[in-house]
PDB file of N, CA and C in Angstrom:
ATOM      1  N   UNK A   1     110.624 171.014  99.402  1.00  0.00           N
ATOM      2  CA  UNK A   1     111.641 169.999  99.349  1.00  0.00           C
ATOM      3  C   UNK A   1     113.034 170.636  99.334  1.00  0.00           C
ATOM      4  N   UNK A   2     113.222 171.684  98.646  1.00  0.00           N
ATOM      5  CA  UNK A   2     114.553 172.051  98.906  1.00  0.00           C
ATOM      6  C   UNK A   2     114.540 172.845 100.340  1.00  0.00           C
ATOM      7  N   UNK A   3     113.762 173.183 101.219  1.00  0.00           N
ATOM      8  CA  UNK A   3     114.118 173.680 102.417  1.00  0.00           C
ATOM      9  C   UNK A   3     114.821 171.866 103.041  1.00  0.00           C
ATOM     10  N   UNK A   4     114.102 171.205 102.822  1.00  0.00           N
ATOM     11  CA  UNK A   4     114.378 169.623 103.553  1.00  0.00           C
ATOM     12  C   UNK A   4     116.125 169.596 103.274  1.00  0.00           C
ATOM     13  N   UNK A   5     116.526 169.938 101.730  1.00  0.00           N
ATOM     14  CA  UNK A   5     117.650 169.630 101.501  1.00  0.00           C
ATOM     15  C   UNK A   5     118.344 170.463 102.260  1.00  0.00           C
ATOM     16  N   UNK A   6     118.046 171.692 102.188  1.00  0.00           N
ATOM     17  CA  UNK A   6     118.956 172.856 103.543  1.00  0.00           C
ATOM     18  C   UNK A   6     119.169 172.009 104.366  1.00  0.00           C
ATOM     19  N   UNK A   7     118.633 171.525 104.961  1.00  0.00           N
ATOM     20  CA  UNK A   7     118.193 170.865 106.522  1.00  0.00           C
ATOM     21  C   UNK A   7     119.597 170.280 106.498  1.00  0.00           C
ATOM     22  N   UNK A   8     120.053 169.416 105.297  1.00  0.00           N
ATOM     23  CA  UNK A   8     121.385 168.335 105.609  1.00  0.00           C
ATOM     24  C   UNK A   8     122.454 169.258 105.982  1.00  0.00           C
ATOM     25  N   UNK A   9     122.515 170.639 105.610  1.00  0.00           N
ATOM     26  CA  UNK A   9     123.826 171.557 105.610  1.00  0.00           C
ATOM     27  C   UNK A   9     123.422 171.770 107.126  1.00  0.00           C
ATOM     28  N   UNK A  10     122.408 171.917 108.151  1.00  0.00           N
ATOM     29  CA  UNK A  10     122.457 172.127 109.153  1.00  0.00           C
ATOM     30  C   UNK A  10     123.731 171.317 110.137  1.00  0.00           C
ATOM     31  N   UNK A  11     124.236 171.762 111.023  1.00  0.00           N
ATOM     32  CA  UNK A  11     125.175 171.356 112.015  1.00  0.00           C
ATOM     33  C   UNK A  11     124.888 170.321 113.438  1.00  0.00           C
ATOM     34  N   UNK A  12     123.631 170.807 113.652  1.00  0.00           N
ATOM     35  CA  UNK A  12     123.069 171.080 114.954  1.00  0.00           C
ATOM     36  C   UNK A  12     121.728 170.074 114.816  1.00  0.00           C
ATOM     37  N   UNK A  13     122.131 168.720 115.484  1.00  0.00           N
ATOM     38  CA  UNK A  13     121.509 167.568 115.484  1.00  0.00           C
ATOM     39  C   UNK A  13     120.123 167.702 115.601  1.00  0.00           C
ATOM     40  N   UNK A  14     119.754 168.402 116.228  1.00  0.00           N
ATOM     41  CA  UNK A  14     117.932 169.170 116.332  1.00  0.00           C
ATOM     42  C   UNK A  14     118.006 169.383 115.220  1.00  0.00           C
ATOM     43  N   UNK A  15     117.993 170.646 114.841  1.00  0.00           N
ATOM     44  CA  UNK A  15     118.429 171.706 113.875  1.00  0.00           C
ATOM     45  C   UNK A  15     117.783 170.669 112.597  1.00  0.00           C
ATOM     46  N   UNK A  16     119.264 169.554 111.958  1.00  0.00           N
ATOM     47  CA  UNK A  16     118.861 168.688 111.097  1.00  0.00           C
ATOM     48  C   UNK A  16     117.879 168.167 111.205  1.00  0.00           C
ATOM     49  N   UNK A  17     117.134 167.116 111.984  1.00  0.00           N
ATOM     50  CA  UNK A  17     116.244 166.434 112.149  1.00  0.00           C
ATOM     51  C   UNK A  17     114.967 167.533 111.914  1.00  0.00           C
ATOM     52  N   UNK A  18     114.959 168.398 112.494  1.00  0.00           N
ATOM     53  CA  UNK A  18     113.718 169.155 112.625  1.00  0.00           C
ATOM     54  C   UNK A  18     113.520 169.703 111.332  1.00  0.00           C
ATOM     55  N   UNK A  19     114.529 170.452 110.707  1.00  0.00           N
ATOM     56  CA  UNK A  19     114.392 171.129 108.891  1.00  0.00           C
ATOM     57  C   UNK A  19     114.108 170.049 108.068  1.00  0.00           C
ATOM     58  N   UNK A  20     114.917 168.805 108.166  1.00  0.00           N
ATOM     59  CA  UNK A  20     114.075 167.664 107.216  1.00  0.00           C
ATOM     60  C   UNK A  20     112.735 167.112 107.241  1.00  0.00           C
ATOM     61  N   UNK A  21     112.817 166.717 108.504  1.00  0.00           N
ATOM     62  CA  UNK A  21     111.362 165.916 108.958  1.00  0.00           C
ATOM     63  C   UNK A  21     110.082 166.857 109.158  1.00  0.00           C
ATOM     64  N   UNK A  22     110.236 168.095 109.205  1.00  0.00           N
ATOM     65  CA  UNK A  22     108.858 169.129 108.555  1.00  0.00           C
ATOM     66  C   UNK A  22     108.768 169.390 107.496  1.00  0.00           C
ATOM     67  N   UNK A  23     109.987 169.560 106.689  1.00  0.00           N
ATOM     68  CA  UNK A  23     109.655 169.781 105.292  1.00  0.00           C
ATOM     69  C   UNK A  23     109.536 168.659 104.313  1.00  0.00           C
ATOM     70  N   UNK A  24     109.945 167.864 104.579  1.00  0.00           N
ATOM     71  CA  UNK A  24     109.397 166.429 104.069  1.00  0.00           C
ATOM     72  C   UNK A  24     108.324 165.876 104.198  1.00  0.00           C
ATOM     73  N   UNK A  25     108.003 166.412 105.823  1.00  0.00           N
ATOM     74  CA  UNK A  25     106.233 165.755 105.968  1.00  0.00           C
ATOM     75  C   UNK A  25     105.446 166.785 104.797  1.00  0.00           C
ATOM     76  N   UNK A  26     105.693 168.501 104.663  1.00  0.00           N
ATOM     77  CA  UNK A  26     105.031 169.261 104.163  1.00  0.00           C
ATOM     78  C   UNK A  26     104.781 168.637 102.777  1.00  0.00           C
ATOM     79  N   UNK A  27     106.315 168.057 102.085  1.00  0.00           N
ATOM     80  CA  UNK A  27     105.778 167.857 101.131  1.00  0.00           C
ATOM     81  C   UNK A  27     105.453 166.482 100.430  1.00  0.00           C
ATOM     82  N   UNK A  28     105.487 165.792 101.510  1.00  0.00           N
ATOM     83  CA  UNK A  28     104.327 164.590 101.080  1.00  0.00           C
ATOM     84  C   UNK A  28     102.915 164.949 101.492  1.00  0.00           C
ATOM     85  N   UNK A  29     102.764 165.652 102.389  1.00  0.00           N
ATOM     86  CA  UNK A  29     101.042 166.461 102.525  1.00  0.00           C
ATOM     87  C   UNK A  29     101.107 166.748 101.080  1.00  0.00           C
ATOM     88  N   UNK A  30     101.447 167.902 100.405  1.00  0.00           N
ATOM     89  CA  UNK A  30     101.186 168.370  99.112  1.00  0.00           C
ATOM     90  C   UNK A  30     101.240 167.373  98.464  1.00  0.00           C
ATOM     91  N   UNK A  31     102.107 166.357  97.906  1.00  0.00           N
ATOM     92  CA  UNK A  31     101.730 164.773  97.190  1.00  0.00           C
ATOM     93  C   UNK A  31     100.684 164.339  97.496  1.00  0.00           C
ATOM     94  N   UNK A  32     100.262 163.721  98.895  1.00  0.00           N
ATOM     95  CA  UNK A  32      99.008 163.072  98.684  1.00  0.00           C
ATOM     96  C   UNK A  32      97.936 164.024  98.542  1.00  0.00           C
ATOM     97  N   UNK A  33      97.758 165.111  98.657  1.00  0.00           N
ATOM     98  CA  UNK A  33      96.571 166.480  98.592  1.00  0.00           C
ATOM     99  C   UNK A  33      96.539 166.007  96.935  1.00  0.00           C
ATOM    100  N   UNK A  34      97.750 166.101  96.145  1.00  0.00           N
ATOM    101  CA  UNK A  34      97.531 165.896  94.638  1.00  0.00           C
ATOM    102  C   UNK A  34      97.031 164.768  93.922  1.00  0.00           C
ATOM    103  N   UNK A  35      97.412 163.723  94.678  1.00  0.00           N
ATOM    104  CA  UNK A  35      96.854 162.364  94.199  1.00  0.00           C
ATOM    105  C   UNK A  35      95.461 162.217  94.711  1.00  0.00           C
ATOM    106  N   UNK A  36      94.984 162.380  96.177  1.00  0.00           N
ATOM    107  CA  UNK A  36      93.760 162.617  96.495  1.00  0.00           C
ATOM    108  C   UNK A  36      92.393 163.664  95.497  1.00  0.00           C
ATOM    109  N   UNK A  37      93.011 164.314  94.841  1.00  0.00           N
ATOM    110  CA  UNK A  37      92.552 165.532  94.078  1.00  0.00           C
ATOM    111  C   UNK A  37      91.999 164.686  91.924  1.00  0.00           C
ATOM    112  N   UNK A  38      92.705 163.616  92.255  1.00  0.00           N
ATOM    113  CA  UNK A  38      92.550 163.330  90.806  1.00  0.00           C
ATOM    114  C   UNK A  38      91.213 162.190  90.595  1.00  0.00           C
ATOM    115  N   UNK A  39      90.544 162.978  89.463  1.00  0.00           N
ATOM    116  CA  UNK A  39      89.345 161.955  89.901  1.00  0.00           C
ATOM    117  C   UNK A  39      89.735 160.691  88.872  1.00  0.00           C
ATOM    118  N   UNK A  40      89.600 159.621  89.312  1.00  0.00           N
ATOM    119  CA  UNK A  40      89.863 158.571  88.853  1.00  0.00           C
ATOM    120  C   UNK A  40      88.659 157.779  87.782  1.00  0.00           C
ATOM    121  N   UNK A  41      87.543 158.201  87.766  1.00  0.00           N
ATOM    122  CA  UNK A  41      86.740 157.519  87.240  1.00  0.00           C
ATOM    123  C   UNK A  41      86.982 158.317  85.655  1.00  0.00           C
ATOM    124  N   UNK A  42      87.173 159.501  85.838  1.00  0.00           N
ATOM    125  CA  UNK A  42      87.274 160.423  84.546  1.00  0.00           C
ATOM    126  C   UNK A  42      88.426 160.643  83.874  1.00  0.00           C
ATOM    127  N   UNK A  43      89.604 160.029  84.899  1.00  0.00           N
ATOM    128  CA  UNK A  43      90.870 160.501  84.503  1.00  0.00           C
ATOM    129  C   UNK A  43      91.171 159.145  83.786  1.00  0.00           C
ATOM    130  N   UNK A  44      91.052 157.884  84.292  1.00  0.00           N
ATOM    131  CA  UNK A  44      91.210 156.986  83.161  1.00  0.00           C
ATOM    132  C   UNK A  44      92.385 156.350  83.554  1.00  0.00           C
ATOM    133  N   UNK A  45      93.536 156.038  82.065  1.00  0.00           N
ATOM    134  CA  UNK A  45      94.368 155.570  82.415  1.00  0.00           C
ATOM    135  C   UNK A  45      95.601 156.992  82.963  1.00  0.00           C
ATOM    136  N   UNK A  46      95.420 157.816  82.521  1.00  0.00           N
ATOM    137  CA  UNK A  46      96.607 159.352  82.894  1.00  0.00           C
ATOM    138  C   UNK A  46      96.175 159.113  84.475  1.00  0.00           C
ATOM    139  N   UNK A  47      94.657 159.068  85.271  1.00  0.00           N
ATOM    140  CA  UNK A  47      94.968 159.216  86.459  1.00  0.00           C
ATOM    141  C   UNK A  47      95.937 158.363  87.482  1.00  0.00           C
ATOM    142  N   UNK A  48      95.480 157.211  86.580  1.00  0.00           N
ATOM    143  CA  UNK A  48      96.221 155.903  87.325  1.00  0.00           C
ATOM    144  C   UNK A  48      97.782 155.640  87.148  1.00  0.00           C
ATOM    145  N   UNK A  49      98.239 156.032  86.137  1.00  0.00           N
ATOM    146  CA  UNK A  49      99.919 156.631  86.062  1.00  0.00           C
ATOM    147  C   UNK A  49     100.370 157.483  86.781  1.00  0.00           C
ATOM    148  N   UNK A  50      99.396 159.001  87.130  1.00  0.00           N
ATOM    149  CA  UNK A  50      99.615 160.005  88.036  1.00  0.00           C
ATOM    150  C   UNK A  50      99.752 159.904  89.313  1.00  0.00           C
ATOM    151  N   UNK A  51      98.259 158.748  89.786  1.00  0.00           N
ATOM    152  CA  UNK A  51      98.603 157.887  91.557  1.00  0.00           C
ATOM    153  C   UNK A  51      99.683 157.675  91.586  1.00  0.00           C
ATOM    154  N   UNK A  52      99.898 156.202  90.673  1.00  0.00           N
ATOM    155  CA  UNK A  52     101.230 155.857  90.451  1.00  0.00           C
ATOM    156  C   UNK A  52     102.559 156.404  90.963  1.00  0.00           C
ATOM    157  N   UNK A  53     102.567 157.297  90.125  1.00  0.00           N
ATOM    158  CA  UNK A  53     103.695 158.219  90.384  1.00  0.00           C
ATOM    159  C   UNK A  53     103.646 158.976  91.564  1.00  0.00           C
ATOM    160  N   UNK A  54     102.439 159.574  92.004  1.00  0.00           N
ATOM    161  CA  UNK A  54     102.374 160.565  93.339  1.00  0.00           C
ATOM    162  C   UNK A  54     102.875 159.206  94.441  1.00  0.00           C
ATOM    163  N   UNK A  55     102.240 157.991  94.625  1.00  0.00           N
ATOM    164  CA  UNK A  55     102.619 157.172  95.119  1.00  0.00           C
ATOM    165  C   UNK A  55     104.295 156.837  95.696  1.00  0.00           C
ATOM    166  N   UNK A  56     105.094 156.700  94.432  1.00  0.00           N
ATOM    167  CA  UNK A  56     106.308 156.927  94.492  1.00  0.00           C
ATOM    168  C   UNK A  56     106.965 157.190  95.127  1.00  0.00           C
ATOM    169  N   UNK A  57     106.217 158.918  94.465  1.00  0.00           N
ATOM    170  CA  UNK A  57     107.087 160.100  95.729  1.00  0.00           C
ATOM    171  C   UNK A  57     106.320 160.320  96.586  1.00  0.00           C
ATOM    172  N   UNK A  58     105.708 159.679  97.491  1.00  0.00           N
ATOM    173  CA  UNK A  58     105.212 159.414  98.772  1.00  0.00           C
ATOM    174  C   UNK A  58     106.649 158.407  99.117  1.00  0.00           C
ATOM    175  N   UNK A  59     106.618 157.672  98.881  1.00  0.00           N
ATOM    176  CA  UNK A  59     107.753 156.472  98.911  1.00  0.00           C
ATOM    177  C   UNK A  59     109.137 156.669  99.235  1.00  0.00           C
ATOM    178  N   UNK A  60     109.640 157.796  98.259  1.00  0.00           N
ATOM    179  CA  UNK A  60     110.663 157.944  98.327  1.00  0.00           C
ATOM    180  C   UNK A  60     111.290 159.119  99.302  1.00  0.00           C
ATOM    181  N   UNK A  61     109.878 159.736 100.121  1.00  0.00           N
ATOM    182  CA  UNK A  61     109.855 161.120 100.814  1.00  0.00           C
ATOM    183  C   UNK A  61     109.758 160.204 101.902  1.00  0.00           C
ATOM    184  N   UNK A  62     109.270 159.329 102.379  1.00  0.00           N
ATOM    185  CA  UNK A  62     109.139 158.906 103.654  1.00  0.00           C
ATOM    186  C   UNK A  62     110.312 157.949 103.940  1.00  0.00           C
ATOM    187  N   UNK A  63     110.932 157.342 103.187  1.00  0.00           N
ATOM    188  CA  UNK A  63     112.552 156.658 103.032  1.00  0.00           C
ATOM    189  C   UNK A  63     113.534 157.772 103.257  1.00  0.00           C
ATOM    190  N   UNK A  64     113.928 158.494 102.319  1.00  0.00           N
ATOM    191  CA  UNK A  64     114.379 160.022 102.915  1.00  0.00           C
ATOM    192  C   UNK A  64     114.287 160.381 104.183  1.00  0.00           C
ATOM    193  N   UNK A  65     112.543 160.542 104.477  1.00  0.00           N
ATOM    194  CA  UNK A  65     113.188 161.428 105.943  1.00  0.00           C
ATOM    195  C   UNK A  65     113.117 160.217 106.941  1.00  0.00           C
ATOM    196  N   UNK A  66     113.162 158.578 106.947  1.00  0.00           N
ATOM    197  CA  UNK A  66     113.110 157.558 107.885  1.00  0.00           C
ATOM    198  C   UNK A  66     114.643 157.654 108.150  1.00  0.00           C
ATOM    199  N   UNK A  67     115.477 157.933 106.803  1.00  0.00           N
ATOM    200  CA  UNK A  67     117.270 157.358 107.093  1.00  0.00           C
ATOM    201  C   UNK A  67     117.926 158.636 106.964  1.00  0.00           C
ATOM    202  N   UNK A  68     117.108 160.155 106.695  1.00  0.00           N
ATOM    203  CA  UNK A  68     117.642 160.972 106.866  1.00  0.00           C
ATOM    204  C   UNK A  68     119.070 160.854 105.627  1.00  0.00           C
ATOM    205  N   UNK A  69     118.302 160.700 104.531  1.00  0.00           N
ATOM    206  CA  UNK A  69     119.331 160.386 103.401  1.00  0.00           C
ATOM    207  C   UNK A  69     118.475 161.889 102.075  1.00  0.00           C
ATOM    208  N   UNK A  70     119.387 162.417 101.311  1.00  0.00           N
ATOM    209  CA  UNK A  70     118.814 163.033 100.349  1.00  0.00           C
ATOM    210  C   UNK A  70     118.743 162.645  99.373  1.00  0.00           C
ATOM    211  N   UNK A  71     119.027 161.414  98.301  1.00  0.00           N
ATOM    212  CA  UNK A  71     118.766 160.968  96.990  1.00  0.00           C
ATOM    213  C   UNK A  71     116.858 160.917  96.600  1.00  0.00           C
ATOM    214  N   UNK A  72     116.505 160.241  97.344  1.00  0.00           N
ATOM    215  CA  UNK A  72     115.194 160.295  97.795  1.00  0.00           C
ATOM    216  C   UNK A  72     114.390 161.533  97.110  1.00  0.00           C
ATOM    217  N   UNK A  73     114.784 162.584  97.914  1.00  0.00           N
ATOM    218  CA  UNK A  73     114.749 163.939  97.817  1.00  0.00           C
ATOM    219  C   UNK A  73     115.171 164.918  96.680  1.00  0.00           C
ATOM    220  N   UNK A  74     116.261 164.524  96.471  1.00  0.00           N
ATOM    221  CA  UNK A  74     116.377 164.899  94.922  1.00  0.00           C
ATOM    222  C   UNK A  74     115.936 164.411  93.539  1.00  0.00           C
ATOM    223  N   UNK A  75     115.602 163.198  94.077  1.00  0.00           N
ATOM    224  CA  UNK A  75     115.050 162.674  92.733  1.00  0.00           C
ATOM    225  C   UNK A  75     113.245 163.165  92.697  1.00  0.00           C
ATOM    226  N   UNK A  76     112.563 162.954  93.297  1.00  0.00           N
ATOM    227  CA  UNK A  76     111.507 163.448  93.797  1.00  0.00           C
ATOM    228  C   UNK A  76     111.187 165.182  93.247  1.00  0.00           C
ATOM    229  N   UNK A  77     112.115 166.255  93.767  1.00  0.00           N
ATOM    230  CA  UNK A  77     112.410 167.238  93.687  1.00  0.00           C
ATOM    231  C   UNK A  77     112.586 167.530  91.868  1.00  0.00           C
ATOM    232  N   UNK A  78     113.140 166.511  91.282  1.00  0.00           N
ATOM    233  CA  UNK A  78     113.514 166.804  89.662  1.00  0.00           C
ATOM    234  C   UNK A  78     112.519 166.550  89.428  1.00  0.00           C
ATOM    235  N   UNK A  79     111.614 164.982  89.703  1.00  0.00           N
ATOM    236  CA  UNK A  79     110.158 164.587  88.780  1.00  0.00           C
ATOM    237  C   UNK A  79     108.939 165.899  89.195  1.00  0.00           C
ATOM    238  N   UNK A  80     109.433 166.258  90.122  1.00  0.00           N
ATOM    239  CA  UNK A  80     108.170 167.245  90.626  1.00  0.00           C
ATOM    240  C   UNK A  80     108.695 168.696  89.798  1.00  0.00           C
ATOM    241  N   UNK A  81     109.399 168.733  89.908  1.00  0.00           N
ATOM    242  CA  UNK A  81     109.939 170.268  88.765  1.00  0.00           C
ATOM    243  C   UNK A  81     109.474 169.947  87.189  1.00  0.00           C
ATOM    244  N   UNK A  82     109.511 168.751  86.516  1.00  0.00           N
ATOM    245  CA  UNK A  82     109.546 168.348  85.440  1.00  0.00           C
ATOM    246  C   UNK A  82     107.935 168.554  85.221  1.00  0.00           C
ATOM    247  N   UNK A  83     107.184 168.289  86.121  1.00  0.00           N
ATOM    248  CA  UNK A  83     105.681 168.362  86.342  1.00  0.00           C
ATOM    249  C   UNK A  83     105.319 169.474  86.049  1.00  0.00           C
ATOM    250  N   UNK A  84     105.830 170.427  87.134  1.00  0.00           N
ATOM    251  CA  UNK A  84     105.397 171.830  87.296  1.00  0.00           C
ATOM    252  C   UNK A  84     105.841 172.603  86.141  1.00  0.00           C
ATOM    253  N   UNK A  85     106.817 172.355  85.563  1.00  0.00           N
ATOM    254  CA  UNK A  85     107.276 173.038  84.495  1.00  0.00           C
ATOM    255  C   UNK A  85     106.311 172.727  83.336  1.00  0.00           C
ATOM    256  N   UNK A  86     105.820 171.161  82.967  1.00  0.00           N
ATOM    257  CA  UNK A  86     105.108 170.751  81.713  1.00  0.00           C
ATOM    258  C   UNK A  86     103.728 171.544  81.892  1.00  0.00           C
ATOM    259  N   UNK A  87     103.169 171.734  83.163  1.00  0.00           N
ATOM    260  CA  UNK A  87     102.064 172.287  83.359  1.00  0.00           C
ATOM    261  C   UNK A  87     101.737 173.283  83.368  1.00  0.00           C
ATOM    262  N   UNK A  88     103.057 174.225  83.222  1.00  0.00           N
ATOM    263  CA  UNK A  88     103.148 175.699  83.224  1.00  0.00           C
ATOM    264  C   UNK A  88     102.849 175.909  82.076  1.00  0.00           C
ATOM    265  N   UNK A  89     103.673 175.182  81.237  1.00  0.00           N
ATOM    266  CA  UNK A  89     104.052 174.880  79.531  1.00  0.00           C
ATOM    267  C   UNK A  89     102.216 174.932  78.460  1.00  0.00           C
ATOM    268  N   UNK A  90     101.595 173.569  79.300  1.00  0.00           N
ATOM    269  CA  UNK A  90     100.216 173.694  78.605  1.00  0.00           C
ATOM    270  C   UNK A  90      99.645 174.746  79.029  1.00  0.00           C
ATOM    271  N   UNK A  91      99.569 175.001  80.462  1.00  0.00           N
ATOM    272  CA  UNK A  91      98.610 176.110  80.696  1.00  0.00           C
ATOM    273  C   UNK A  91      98.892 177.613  79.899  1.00  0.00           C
ATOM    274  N   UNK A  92     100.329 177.399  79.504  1.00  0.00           N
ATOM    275  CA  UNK A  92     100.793 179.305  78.987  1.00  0.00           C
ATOM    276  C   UNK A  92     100.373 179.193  76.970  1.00  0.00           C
ATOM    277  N   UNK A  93     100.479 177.872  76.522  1.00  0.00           N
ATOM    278  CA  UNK A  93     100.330 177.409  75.330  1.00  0.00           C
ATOM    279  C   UNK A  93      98.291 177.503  75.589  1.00  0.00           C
ATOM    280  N   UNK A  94      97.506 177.221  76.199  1.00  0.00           N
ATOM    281  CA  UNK A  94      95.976 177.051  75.758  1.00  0.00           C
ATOM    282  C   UNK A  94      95.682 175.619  75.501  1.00  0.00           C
ATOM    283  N   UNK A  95      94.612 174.835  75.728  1.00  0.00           N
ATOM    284  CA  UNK A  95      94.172 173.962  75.201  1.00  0.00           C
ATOM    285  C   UNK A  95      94.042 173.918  73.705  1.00  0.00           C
ATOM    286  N   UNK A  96      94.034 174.631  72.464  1.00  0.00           N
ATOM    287  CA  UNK A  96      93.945 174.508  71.071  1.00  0.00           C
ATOM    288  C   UNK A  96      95.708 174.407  71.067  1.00  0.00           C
ATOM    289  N   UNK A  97      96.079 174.615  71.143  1.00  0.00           N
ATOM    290  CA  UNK A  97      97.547 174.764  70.584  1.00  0.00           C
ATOM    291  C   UNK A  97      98.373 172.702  71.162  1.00  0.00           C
ATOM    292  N   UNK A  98      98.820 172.962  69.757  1.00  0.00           N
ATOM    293  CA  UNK A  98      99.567 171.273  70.285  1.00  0.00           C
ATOM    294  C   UNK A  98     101.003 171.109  70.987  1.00  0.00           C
ATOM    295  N   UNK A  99     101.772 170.531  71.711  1.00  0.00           N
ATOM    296  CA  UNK A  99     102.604 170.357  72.231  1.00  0.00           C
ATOM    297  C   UNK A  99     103.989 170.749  71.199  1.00  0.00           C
ATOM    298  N   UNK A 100     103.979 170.764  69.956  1.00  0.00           N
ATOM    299  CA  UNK A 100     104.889 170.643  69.199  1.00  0.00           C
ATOM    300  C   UNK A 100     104.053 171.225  68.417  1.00  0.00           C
ATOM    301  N   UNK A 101     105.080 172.888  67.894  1.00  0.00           N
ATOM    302  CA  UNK A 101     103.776 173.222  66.950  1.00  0.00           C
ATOM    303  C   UNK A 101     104.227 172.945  65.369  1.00  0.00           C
ATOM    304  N   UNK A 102     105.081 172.054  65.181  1.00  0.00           N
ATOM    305  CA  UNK A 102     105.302 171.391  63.908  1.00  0.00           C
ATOM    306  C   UNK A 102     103.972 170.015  63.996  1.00  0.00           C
ATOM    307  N   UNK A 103     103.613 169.929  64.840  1.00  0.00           N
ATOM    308  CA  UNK A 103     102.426 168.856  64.665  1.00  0.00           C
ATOM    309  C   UNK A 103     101.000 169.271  63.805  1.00  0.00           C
ATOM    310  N   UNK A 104     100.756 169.144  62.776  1.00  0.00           N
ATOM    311  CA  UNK A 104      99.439 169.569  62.733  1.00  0.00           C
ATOM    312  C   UNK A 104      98.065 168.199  62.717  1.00  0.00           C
ATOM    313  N   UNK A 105      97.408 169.248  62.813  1.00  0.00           N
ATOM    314  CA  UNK A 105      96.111 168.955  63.895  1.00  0.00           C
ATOM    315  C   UNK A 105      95.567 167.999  62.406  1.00  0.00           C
ATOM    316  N   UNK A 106      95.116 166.675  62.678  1.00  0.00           N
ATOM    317  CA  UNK A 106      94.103 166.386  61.773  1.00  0.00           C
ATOM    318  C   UNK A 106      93.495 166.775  60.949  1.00  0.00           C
ATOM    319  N   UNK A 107      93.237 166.696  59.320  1.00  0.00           N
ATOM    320  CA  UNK A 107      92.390 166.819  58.687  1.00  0.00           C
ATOM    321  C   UNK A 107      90.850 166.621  58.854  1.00  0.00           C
ATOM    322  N   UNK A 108      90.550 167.589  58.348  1.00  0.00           N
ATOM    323  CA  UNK A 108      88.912 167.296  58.800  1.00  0.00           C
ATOM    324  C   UNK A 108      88.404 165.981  57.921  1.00  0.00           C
ATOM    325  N   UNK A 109      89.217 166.415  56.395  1.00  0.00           N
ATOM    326  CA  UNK A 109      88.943 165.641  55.246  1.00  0.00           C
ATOM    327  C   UNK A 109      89.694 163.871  55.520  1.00  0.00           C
ATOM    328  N   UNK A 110      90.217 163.737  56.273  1.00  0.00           N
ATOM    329  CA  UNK A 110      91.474 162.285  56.329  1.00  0.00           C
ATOM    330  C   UNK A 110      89.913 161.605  57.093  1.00  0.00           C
ATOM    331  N   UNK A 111      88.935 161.853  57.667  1.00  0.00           N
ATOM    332  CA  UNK A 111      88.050 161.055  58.978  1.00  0.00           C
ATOM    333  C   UNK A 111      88.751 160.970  59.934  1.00  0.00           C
ATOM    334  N   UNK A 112      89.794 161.133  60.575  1.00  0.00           N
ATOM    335  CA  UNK A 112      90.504 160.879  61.930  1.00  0.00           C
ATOM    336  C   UNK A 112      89.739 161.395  62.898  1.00  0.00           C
ATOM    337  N   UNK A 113      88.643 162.914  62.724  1.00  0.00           N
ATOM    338  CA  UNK A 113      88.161 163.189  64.027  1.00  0.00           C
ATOM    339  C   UNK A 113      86.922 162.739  63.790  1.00  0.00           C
ATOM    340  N   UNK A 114      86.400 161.936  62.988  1.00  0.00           N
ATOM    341  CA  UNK A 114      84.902 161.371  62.951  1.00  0.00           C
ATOM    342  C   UNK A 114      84.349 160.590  63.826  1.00  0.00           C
ATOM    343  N   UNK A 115      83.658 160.483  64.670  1.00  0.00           N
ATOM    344  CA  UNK A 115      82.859 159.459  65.359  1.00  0.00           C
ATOM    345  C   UNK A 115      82.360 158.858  64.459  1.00  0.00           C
ATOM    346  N   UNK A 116      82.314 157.565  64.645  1.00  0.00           N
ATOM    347  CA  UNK A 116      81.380 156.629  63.829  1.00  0.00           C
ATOM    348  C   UNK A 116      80.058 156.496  64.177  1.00  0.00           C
ATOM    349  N   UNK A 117      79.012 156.860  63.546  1.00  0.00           N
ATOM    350  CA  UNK A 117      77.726 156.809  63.875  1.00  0.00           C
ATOM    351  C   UNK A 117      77.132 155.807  64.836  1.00  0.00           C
ATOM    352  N   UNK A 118      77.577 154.831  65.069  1.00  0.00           N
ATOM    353  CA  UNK A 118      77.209 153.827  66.331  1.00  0.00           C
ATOM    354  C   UNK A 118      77.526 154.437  67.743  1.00  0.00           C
ATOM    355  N   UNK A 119      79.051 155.171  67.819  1.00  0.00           N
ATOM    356  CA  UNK A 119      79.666 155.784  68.933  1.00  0.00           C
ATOM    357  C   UNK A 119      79.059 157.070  69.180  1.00  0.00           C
ATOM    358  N   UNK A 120      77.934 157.806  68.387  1.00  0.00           N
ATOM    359  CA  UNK A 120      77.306 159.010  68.876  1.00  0.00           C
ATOM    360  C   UNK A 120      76.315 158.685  69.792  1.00  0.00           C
ATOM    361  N   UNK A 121      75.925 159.946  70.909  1.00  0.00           N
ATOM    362  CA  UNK A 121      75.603 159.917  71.895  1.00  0.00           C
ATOM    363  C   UNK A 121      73.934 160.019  71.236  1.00  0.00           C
ATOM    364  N   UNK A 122      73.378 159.403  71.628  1.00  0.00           N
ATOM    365  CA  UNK A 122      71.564 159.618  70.786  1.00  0.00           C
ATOM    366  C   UNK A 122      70.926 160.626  71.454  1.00  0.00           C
ATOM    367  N   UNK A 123      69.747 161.022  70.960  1.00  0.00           N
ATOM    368  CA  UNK A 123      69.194 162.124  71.951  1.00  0.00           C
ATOM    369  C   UNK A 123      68.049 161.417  72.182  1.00  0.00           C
TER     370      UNK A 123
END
């Protein structure tokens, strides 16, 4: 997406058209590759916020490169950085570790992580 934004500093009426409208298609390919990728039956309600959103910026990438406008593009460009960054964030933190490490984790003793004996899986 920021090659797309180069594209507007281009001069040269090809030039523009051609740096936006490939790198914009590229990166709505990578959007829908990501939304296509989420399984929905397991993901729940997070997957269906995530369509959602990949949706969007499908939306706002194909408005962009239809009027050859960059807001589109930049906004897109921030939610997708904000992504990549949070995901960097859990993956460098581990699954045990909490988002905030002033949070602590449940008591074993409070019942908060108890299944209730009806909700266990039987053998």
């Amino acid at each position: 997406m920021e090659q797309a934004r180069q594209g507007f500093a281009k001069d040269d009426p090809k030039e523009f058209n051609e740096a936006i409208n490939n790198n914009v298609q590229r990166a709505s390919a990578i959007i829908n590759e990501l939304s296509q990728s989420l399984n929905m039956s397991a993901g729940g309600t997070f997957a269906a916020r995530m369509r959602s959103l990949y949706d969007y910026f499908d939306r706002l990438l194909h408005e962009s490169n239809m009027t050859k406008t960059e807001p589109g593009i930049n906004e897109v460009l921030k939610h997708v950085t904000v992504l990549r960054d949070s995901w960097a964030e859990m993956l460098q933190r581990g699954p045990d570790q909490p988002a905030d490490s002033s949070e602590a984790a449940p008591s074993r003793a409070s019942g908060q992580d108890r299944v209730p004996a009806a909700d266990q899986a039987r053998p």
